[in-house]
Protein backbone atom coordinates (compact mmCIF):
# COMPACT_ATOMS: atom_id res chain seq x y z
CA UNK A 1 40.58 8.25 2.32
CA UNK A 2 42.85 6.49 4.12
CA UNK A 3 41.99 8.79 7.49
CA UNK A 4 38.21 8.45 7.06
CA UNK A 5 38.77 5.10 7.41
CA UNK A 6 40.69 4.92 10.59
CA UNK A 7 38.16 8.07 11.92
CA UNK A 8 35.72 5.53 11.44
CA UNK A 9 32.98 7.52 9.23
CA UNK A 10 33.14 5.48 6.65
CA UNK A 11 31.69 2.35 8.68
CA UNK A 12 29.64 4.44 10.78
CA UNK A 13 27.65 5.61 7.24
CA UNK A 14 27.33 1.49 6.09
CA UNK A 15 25.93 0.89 9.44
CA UNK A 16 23.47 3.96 8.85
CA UNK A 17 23.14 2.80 5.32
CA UNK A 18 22.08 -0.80 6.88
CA UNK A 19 19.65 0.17 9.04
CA UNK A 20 17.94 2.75 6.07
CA UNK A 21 17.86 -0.03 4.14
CA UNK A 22 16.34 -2.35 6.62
CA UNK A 23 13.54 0.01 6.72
CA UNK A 24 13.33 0.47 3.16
CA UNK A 25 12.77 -2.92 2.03
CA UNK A 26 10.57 -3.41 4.36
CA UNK A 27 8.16 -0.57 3.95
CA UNK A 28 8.60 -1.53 0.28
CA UNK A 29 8.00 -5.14 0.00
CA UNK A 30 4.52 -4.41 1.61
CA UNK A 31 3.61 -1.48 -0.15
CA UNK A 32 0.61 -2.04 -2.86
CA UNK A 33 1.61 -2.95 -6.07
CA UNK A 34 5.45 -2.93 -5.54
CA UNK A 35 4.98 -6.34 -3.72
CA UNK A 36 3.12 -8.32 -6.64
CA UNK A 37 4.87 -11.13 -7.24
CA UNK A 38 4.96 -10.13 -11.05
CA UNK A 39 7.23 -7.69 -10.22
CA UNK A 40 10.94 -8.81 -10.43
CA UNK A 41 12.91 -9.84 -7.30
CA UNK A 42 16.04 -7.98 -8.75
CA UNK A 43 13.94 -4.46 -9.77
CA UNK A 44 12.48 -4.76 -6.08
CA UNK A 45 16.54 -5.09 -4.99
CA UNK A 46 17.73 -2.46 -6.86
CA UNK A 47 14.80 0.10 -6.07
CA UNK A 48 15.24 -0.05 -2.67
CA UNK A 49 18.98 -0.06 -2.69
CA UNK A 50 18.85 2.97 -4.68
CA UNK A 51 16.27 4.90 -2.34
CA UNK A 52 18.17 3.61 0.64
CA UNK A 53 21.26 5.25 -0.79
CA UNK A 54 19.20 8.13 -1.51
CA UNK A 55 18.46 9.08 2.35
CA UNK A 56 20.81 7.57 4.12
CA UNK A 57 23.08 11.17 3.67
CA UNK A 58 20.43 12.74 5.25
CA UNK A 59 19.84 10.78 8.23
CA UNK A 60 22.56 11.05 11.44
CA UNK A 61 22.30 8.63 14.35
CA UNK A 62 24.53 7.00 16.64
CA UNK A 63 24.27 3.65 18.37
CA UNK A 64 26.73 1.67 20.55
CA UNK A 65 26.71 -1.50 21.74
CA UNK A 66 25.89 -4.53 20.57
CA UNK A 67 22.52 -4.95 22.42
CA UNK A 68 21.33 -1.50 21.29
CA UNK A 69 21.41 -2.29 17.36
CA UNK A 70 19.99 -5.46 18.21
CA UNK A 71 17.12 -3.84 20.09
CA UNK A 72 17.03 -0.81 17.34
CA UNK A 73 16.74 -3.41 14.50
CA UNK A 74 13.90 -5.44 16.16
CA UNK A 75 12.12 -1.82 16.25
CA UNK A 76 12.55 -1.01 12.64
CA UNK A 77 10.99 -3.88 11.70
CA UNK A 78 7.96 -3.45 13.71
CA UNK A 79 8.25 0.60 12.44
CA UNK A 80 8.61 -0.85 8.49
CA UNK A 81 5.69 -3.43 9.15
CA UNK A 82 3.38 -0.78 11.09
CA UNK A 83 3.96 1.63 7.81
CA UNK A 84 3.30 -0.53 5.06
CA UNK A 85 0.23 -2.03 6.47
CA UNK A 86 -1.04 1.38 6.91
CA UNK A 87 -0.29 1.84 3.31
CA UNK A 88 -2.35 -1.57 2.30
CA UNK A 89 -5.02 -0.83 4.50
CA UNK A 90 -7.39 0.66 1.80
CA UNK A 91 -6.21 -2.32 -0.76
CA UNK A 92 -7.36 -4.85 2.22
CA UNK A 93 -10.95 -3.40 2.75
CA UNK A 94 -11.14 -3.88 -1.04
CA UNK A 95 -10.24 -7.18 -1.42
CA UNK A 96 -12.82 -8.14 1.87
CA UNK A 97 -15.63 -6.33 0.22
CA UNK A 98 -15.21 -7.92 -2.73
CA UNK A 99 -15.59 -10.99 -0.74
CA UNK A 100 -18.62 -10.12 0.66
CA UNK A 101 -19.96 -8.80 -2.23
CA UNK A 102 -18.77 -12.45 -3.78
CA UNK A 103 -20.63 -14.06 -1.02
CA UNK A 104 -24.12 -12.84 -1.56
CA UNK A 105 -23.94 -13.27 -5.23
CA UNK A 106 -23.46 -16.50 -4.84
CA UNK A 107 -19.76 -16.30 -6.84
CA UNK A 108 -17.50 -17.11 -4.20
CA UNK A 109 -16.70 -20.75 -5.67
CA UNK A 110 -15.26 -18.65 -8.64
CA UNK A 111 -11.96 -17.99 -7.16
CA UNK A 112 -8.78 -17.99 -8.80
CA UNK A 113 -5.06 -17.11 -7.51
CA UNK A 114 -4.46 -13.10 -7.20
CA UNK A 115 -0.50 -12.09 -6.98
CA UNK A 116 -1.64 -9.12 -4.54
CA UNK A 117 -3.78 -11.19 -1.84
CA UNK A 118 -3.49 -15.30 -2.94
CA UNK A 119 -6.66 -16.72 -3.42
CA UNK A 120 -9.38 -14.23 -4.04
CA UNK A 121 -12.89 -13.40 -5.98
CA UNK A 122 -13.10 -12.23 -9.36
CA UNK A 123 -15.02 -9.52 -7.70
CA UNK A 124 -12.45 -8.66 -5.24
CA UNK A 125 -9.72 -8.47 -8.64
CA UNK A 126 -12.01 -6.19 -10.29
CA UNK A 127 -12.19 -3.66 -7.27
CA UNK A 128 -8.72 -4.84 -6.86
CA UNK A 129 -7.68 -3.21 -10.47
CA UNK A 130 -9.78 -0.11 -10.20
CA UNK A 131 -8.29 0.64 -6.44
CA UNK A 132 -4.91 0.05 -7.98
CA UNK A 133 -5.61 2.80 -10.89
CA UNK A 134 -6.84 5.51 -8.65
CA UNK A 135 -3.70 5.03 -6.37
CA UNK A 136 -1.87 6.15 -9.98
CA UNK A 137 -3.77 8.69 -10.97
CA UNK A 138 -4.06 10.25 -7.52
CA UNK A 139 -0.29 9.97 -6.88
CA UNK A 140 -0.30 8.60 -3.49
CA UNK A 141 3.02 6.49 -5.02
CA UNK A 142 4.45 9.46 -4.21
CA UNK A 143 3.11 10.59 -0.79
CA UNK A 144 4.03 7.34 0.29
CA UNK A 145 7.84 7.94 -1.08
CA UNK A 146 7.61 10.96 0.53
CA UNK A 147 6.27 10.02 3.72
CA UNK A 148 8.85 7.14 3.89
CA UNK A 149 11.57 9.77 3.90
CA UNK A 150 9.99 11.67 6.25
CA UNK A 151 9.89 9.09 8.89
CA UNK A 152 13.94 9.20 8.98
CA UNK A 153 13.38 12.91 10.31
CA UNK A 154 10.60 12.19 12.74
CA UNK A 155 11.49 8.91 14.00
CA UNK A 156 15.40 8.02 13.46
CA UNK A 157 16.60 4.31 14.32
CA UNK A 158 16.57 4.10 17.83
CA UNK A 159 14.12 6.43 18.62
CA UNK A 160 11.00 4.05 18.26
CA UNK A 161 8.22 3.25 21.09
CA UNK A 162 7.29 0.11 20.57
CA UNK A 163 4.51 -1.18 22.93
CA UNK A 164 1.96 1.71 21.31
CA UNK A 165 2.88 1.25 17.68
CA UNK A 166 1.46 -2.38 17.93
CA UNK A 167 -1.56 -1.59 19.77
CA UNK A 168 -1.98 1.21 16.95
CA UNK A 169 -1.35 -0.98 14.47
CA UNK A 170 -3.67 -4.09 15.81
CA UNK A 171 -6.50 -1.53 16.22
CA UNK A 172 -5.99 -1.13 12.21
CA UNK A 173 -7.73 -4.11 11.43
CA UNK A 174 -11.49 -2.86 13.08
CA UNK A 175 -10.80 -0.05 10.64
CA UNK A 176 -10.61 -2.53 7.49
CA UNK A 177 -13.47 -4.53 8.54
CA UNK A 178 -15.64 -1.28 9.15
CA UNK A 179 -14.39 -0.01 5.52
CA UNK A 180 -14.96 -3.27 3.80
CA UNK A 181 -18.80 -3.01 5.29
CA UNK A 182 -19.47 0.50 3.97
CA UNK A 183 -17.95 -0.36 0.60
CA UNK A 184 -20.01 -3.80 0.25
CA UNK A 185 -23.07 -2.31 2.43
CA UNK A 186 -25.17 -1.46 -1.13
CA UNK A 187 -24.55 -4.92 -2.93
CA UNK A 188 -25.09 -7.02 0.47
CA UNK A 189 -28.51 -5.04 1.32
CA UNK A 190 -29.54 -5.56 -2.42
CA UNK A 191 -28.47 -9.55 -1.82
CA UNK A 192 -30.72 -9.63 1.54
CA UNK A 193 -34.28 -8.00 -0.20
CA UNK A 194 -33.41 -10.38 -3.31
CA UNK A 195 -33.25 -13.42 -0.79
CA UNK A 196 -36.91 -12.24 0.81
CA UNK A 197 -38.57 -11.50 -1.97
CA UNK A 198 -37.62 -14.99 -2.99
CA UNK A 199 -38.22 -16.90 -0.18
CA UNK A 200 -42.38 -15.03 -0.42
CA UNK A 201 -41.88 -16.21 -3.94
CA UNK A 202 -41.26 -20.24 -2.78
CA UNK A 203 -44.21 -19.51 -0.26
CA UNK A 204 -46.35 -18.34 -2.87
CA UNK A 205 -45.49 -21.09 -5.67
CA UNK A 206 -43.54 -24.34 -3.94
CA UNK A 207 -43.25 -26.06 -7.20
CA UNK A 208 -40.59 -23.63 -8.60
CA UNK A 209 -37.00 -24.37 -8.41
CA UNK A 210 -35.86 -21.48 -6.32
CA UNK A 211 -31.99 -22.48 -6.16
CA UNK A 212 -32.31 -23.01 -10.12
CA UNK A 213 -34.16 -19.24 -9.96
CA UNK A 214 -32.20 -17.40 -7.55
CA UNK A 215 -28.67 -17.77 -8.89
CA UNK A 216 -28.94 -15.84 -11.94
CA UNK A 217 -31.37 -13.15 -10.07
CA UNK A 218 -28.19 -12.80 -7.55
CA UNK A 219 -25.75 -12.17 -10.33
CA UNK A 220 -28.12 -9.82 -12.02
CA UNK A 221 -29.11 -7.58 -8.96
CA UNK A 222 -25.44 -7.33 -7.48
CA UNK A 223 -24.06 -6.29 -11.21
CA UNK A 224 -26.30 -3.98 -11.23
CA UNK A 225 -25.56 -2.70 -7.59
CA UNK A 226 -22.32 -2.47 -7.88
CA UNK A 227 -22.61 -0.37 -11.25
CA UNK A 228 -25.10 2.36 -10.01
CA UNK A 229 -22.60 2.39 -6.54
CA UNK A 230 -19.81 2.46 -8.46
CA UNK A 231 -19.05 6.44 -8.35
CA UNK A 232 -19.83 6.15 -4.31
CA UNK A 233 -17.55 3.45 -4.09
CA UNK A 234 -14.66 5.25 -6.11
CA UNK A 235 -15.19 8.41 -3.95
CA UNK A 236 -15.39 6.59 -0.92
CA UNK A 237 -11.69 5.21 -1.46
CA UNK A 238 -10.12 8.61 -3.14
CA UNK A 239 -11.45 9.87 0.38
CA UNK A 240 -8.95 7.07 2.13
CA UNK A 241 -6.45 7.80 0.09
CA UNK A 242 -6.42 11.44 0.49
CA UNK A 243 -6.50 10.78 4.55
CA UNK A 244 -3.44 8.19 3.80
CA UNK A 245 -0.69 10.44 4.60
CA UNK A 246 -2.45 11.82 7.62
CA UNK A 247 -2.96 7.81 8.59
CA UNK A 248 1.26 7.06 8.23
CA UNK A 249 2.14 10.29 10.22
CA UNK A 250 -0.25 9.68 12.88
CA UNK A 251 1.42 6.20 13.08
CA UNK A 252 5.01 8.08 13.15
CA UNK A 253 3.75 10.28 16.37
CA UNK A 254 2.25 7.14 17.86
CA UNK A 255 5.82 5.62 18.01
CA UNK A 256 7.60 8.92 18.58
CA UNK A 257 9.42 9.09 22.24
């Protein structure tokens, strides 16, 4: 013991371990569900402590200097935030087309605090909760495990291009907004006939209250909407979650040397 000490392995693997970890709790206090805050600080700790120990015996690297690990920890953290927003992308485009989809019902004063996003729709926690169980049953918990241990072997600590990942990553959020459009597209078409058939409707008889009228005729159209949509919607996102892995190694390579 006493000579792995003085060979210096033994700090060499808790400077390795540091750095694993670094990305670890990163990638994992962004990742979708694992960063509710009704999830415990300490099982959040300890999970990503254990993983960390996990792979650290399977990654080797070597940096010297002080300015190099200084450098090589900025770029983990822009590597750990690139991943796990690539992870939450799908969970995003939810949340904004539930928005939307609050919006043109006319139920976007009925907010209330979400532990994923903050302050959010109730239509935006109900595709919130059926986004959630489809990333169960599908298993992408696991691809992303998987694809978080991978990343050791394609893109060590140190190895990381840095200018590219962000522009990657920045060019991520034209992706949610495009997604959250094709998911709300049905509901918000629905919202826009509703609103001209009831503006001929005012023409036609101006003694009717059409703001007394039109709310309940919003909530009833877009419930309706989003029920017959419902199975497109659901296939729509298994589709983005079966392209997820393909989405964090593509943001590996864009970083890769």
């Amino acid at each position: 013991m006493e000579e792995l000490i003085n060979s210096g392995l033994v700090s060499k693997q808790i400077g390795n371990f540091a750095l694993v970890l670094l990305r670890v709790s990163i990638v994992m206090a962004m990742l979708p569900i694992f960063s509710s805050q009704n999830i415990s600080p300490q099982y959040k700790i300890a999970f990503s402590v254990a993983l960390a120990v996990l792979i650290t015996p399977l990654v080797n690297f070597n940096l010297d200097g002080k300015e190099e690990i200084v450098f090589t920890v900025f770029k983990e953290i822009v590597l750990a935030m690139a991943l796990g927003a690539a992870a939450r992308l799908v969970f995003f485009a939810a949340d904004m087309a539930g928005q939307l989809m609050s919006n043109g019902m006319s139920l976007s004063i009925a907010t209330s605090f979400d532990p994923e996003f903050g302050q959010s729709a109730e239509v935006s926690r109900f595709l919130g909760v059926l986004v959630t169980l489809l990333f169960f049953i599908m298993d992408i918990h696991h691809d992303l495990i998987g694809a978080l241990v991978k990343s050791f072997e394609v893109l060590p600590p140190g190895q990381i291009k840095v200018n590219p990942l962000m522009i990657y990553s920045f060019s991520g959020g034209s992706k949610v907004f495009i997604l959250a459009l094709k998911l709300a597209a049905p509901v918000m078409v629905g919202m826009v006939v509703a609103n001209l058939l009831l503006g001929l409707l005012y023409k036609a008889a101006p003694q009717i209250n059409i703001m007394f009228v039109s709310f309940p005729i919003f909530l009833f159209v877009g419930l309706i909407l989003m029920m017959l949509t419902m199975p497109v919607f659901l296939r729509v996102i298994a589709g983005q979650f079966d392209n997820l892995k393909g989405v964090l190694y593509e943001t590996l390579l864009t970083a890769r040397p």
